[in-house]
Each structure stands twice: as structure tokens, then as C-alpha cells.
Protein backbone atom coordinates (compact mmCIF):
# COMPACT_ATOMS: atom_id res chain seq x y z
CA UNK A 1 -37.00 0.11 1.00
CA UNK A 2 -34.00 2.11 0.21
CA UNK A 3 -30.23 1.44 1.49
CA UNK A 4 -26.77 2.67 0.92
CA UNK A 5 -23.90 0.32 0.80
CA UNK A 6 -20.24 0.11 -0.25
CA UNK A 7 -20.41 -2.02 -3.33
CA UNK A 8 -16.98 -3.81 -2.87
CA UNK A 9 -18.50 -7.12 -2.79
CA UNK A 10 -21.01 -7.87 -5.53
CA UNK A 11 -22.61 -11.20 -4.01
CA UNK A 12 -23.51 -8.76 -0.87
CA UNK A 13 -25.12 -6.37 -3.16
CA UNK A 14 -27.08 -8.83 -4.38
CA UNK A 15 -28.32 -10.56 -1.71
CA UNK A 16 -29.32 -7.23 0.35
CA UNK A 17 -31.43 -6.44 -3.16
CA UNK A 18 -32.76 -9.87 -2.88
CA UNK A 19 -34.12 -8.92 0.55
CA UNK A 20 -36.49 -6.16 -1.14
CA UNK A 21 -33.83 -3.19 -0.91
CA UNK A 22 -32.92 -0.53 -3.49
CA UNK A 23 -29.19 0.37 -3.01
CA UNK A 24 -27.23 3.05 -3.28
CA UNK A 25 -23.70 2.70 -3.70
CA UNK A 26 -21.07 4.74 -1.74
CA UNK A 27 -18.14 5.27 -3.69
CA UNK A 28 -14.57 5.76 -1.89
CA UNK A 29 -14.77 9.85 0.02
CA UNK A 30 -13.11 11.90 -2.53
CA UNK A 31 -11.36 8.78 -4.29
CA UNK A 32 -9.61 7.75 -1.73
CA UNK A 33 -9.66 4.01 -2.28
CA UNK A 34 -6.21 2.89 -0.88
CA UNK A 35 -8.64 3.77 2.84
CA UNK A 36 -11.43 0.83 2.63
CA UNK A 37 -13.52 2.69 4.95
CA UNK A 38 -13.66 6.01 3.02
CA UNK A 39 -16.16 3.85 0.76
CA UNK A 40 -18.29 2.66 3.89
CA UNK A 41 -21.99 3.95 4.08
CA UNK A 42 -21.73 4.18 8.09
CA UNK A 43 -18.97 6.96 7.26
CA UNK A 44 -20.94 8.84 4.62
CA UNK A 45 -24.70 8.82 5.69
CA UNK A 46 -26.52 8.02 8.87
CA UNK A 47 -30.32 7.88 8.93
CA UNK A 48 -32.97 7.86 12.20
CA UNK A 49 -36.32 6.01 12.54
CA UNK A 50 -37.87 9.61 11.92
CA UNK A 51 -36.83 9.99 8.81
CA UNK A 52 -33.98 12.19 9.31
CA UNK A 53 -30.78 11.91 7.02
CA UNK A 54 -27.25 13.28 7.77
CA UNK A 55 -24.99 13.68 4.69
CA UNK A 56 -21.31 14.49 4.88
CA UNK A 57 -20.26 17.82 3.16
CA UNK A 58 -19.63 18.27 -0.10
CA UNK A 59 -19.37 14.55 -1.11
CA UNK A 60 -21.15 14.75 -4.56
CA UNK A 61 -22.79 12.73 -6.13
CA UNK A 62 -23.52 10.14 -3.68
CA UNK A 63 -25.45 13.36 -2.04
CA UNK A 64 -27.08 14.37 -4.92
CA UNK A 65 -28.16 10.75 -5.35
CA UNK A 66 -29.41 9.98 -2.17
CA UNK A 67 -31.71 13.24 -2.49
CA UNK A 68 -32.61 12.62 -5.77
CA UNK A 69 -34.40 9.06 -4.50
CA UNK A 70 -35.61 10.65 -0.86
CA UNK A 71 -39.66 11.09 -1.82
CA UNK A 72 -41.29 14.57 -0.56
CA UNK A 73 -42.24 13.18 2.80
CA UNK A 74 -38.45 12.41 4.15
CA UNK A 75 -38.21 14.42 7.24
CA UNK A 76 -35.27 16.64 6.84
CA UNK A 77 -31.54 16.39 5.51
CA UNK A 78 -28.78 17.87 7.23
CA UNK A 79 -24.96 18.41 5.91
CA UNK A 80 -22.30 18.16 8.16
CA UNK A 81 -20.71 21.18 9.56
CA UNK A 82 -17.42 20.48 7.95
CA UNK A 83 -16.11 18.38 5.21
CA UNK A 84 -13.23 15.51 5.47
CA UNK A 85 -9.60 16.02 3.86
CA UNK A 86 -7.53 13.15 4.10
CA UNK A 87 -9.86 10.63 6.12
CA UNK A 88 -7.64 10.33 8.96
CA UNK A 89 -8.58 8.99 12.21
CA UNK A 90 -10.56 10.01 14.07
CA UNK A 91 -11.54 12.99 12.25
CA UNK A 92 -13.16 11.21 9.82
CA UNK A 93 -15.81 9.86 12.34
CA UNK A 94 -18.39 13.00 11.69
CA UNK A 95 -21.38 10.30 11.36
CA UNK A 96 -20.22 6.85 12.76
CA UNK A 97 -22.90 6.80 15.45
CA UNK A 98 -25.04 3.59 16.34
CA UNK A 99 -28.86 4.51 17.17
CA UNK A 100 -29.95 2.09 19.80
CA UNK A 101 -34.06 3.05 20.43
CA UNK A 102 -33.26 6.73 22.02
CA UNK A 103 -29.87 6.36 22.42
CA UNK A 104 -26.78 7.40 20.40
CA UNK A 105 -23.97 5.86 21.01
CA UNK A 106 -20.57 7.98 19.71
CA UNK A 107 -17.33 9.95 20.58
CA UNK A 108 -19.00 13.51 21.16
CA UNK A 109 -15.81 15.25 20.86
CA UNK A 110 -15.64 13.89 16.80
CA UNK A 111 -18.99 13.47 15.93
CA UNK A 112 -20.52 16.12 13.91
CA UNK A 113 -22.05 19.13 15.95
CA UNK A 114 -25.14 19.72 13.58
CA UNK A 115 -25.56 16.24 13.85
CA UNK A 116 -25.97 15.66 17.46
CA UNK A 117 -27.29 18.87 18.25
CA UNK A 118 -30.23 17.99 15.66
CA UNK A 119 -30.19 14.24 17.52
CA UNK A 120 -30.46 16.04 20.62
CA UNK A 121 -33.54 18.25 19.20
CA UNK A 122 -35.56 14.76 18.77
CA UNK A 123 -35.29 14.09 22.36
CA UNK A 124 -32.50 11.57 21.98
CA UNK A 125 -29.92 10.74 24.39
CA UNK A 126 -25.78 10.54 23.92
CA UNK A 127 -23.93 7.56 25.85
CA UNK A 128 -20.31 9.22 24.94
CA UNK A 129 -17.41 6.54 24.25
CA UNK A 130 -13.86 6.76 23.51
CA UNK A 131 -14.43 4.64 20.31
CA UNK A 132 -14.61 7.11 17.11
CA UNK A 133 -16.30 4.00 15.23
CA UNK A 134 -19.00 3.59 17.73
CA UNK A 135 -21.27 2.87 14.44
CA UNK A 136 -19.01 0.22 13.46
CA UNK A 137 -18.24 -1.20 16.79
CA UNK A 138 -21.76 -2.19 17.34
CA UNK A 139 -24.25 -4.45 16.20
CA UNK A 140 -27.56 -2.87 16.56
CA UNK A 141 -30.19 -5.97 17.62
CA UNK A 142 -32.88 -4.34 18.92
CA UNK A 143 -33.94 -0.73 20.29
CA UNK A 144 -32.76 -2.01 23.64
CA UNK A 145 -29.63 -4.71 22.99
CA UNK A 146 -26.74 -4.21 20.91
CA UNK A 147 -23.12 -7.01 19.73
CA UNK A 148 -19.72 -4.99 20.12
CA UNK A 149 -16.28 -6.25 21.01
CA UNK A 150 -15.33 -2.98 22.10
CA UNK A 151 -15.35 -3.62 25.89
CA UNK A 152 -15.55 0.65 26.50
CA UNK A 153 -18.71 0.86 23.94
CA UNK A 154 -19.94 -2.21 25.92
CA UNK A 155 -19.57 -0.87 29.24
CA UNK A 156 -21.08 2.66 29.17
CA UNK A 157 -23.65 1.20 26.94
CA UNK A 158 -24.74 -1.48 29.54
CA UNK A 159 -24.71 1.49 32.54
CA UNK A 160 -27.76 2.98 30.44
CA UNK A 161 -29.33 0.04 30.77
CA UNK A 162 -29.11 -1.22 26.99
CA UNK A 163 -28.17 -4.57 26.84
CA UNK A 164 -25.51 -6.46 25.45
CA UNK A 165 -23.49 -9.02 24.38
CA UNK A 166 -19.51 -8.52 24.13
CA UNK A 167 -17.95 -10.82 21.55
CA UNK A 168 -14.31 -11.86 21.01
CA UNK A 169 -12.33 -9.38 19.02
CA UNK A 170 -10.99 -10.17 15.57
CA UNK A 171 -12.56 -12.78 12.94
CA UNK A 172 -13.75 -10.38 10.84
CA UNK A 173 -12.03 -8.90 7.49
CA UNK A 174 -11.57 -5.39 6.30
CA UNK A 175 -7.85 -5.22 4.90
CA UNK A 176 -4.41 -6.64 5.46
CA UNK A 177 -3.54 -4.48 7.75
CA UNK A 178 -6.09 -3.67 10.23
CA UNK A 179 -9.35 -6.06 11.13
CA UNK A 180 -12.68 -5.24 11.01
CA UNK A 181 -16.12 -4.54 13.33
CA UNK A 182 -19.46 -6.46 14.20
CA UNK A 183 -21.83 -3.37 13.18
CA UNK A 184 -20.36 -3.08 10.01
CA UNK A 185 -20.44 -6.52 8.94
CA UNK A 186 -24.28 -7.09 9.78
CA UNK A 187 -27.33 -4.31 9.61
CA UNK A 188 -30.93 -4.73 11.33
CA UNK A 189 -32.84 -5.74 7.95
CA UNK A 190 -36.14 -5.49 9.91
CA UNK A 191 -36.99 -5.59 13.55
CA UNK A 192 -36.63 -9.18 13.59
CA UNK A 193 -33.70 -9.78 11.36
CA UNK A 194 -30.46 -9.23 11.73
CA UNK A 195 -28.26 -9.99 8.38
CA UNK A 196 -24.53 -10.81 8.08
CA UNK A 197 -22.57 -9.67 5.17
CA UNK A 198 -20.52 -13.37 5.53
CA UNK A 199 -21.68 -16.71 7.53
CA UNK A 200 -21.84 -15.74 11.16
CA UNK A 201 -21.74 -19.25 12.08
CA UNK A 202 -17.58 -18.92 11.40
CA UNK A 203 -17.86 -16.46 14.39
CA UNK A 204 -16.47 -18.14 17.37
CA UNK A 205 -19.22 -16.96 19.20
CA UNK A 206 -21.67 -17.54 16.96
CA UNK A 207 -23.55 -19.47 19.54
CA UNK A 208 -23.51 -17.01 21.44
CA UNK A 209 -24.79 -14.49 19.36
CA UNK A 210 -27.68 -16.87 17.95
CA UNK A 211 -29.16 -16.92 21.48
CA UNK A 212 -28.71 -13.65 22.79
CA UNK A 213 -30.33 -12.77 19.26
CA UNK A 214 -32.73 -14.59 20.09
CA UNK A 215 -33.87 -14.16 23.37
CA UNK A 216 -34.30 -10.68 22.00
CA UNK A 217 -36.71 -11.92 19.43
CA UNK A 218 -34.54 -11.32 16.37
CA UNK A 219 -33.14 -14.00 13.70
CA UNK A 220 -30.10 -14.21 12.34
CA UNK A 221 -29.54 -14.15 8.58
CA UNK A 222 -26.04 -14.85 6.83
CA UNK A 223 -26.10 -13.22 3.46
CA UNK A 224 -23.38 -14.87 1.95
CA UNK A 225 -21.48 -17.74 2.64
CA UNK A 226 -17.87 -16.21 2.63
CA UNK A 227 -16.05 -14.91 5.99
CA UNK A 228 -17.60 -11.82 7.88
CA UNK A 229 -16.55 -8.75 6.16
CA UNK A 230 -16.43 -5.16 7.36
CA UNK A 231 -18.06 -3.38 4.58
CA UNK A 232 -18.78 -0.36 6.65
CA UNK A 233 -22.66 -1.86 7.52
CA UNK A 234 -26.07 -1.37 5.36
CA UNK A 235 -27.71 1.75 6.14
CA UNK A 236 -31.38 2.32 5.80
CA UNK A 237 -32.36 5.01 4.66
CA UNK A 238 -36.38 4.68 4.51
């Protein structure tokens, strides 16, 4: 199994390797490490259940590396249409997308075109949010039931018949100046797993998101024991 992840936190590292993972570490876009998310994987790389990989443009060597490790069999890799400058929002947003079974759930108006028109090839449908961090935003549980606190990803997301739980905003670190998101402070670490980088039980709804984990037959697994922590998620890659 083979994942890419922003290595800011060594003790998360380590216990996604511990899980049977390879990593792949996604250094900051270009160097640009006063922006904590330029070094998160759900900006750089997104990955479907087919085996398709989308890469943002020129951003060597984490590129180069990811190919390097894809065996002969990965389904087909695809470079964004354009490259980001200065990481600005929400133009940096090319490929922060949550897949939710056929569903993609993501600003169309940011997202990369080769991207979705590619998604669209494979037969899967947009729900289209104001949110450029749908990715982020949203805990993917299950191909059917997703966590956000982002009450416009949870709305249209719900009218397409997904469901899902909407959490409390907040409680979860990225910097000092701005919080961070659910989906990029837990990944899907197999269909019945879903693993926090921090202790979820500090989430004041972690009751709440124990059951409705549950009732959709999935466990919940803290990785560390620290405070939730927006590391931009775990993406799987194969």
C-alpha cells in the first residue's frame, strides 16, 4: 500500500507506516512553507479507486517520485492543466476534491479542467459546492456517507442522497491563524477504518461521530494521541 503525506508530524508518519503503508512525503509547493497547506497531499495529488492519479504541474520531484513507485499496471496519470504561483486561495484548489463512491464533491469553477473532465470520462458525477477545500472539508466514511462541518458541502451533498453527519466547526489545528478541517485530519485506511491523525475522542462530537461511523460499518482509529491536526489528509495512492 502506497500513500502520500505531509511529513510535518513525525509520530503521524509513523503510525500510518505502522498500518502497512509506504509514504511519500509532500514537501511545501515550490517552498512555500510559511503556507502549511502548500505541503498537504490533498493539494498536490488526488487518486481514484481505478487507479487513476492527478499530479499538479510542474511540482518536481514529488512527481517524479510518485511515478517512479507507480508499478506498470497504474491506470493513467494526468498533470494539471496549469501550475500554481503563489498558492493563494482559491486558486490553489486544482485537486482538493473528496471522492464519495461516484461522486465528486468540489468547486467546479477552481478545480482542475483535465481533472474533472477525465472524472467525468469514468462515469462519475460532480455535486458542485462553494467550498474550494471540498477535499479537506470532508471526511470520507464510506462510498455513501461522509463528516464535514461545512454546512454548504453538507447540504448539496445530502440532496444526492449521500449521507452525512455535520460536526461542530473548529477543534482542530492547522496554524495560529486559521483552524483546520475533518477530511484532512483523518483518511479511510480501509473500507472499515477510518484513522485520525490526533485522538478523535477530544472532538466534541466524538460521540457522535463513533456512531454514525458505525452504523456505517466503519471503526474509528486515533493514530496518535495529540489534538486533531489538519495535515492536509493521507492520500492513497494504490
Amino acid at each position: 500500500m502506497l500513500a502520500a503525506m505531509s511529513y510535518i508530524r513525525p509520530d503521524i508518519v509513523k503510525a500510518v507506516r505502522s498500518l502497512g503503508f509506504k509514504t511519500i512525503g509532500t514537501p511545501p509547493y515550490k517552498g512555500l512553507s510559511e503556507k502549511p497547506e502548500a505541503a498537504h497531499a490533498d493539494m498536490q495529488i488526488k487518486a481514484t479507486p481505478e487507479g487513476d492519479i492527478f499530479l499538479l504541474k510542474n511540482n518536481e520531484p514529488f512527481n517524479k517520485i510518485v511515478l517512479d513507485e507507480l508499478p506498470q499496471s497504474a491506470s493513467c496519470v494526468t498533470l494539471t492543466e496549469d501550475e500554481i504561483y503563489d498558492f493563494s486561495y482559491p486558486y490553489c484548489v486544482k485537486l482538493n476534491a473528496a471522492v464519495v463512491g461516484r461522486h465528486v464533491i468540489g468547486n467546479l469553477r477552481y478545480l482542475d479542467k483535465k481533472m474533472t473532465e477525465r472524472l467525468k470520462a469514468l462515469g462519475y458525477e460532480f455535486i458542485n459546492v462553494k467550498q474550494g477545500y471540498a477535499g479537506c472539508s470532508t471526511a470520507v466514511v464510506s462510498g455513501s456517507a461522509v463528516i464535514t462541518s461545512d454546512s454548504g458541502v453538507a447540504k448539496a451533498t445530502a440532496a444526492c442522497g449521500i449521507d452525512v453527519l455535520t460536526i461542530s466547526p473548529g477543534h482542530i489545528g492547522l496554524c495560529k491563524s486559521y483552524g483546520g478541517f475533518i477530511g484532512g485530519a483523518s483518511f479511510l485506511a480501509d473500507e472499515g477504518m477510518l484513522a485520525f491523525t490526533g485522538d478523535v475522542t477530544r472532538h466534541p462530537d466524538y460521540i457522535r461521530i463513533e456512531s454514525f461511523c458505525a452504523a456505517h460499518g466503519v471503526k474509528t482509529l486515533s493514530l496518535t494521541d495529540a489534538p486533531l491536526l489538519d495535515i492536509g489528509g493521507i492520500v492513497r495512492i494504490l
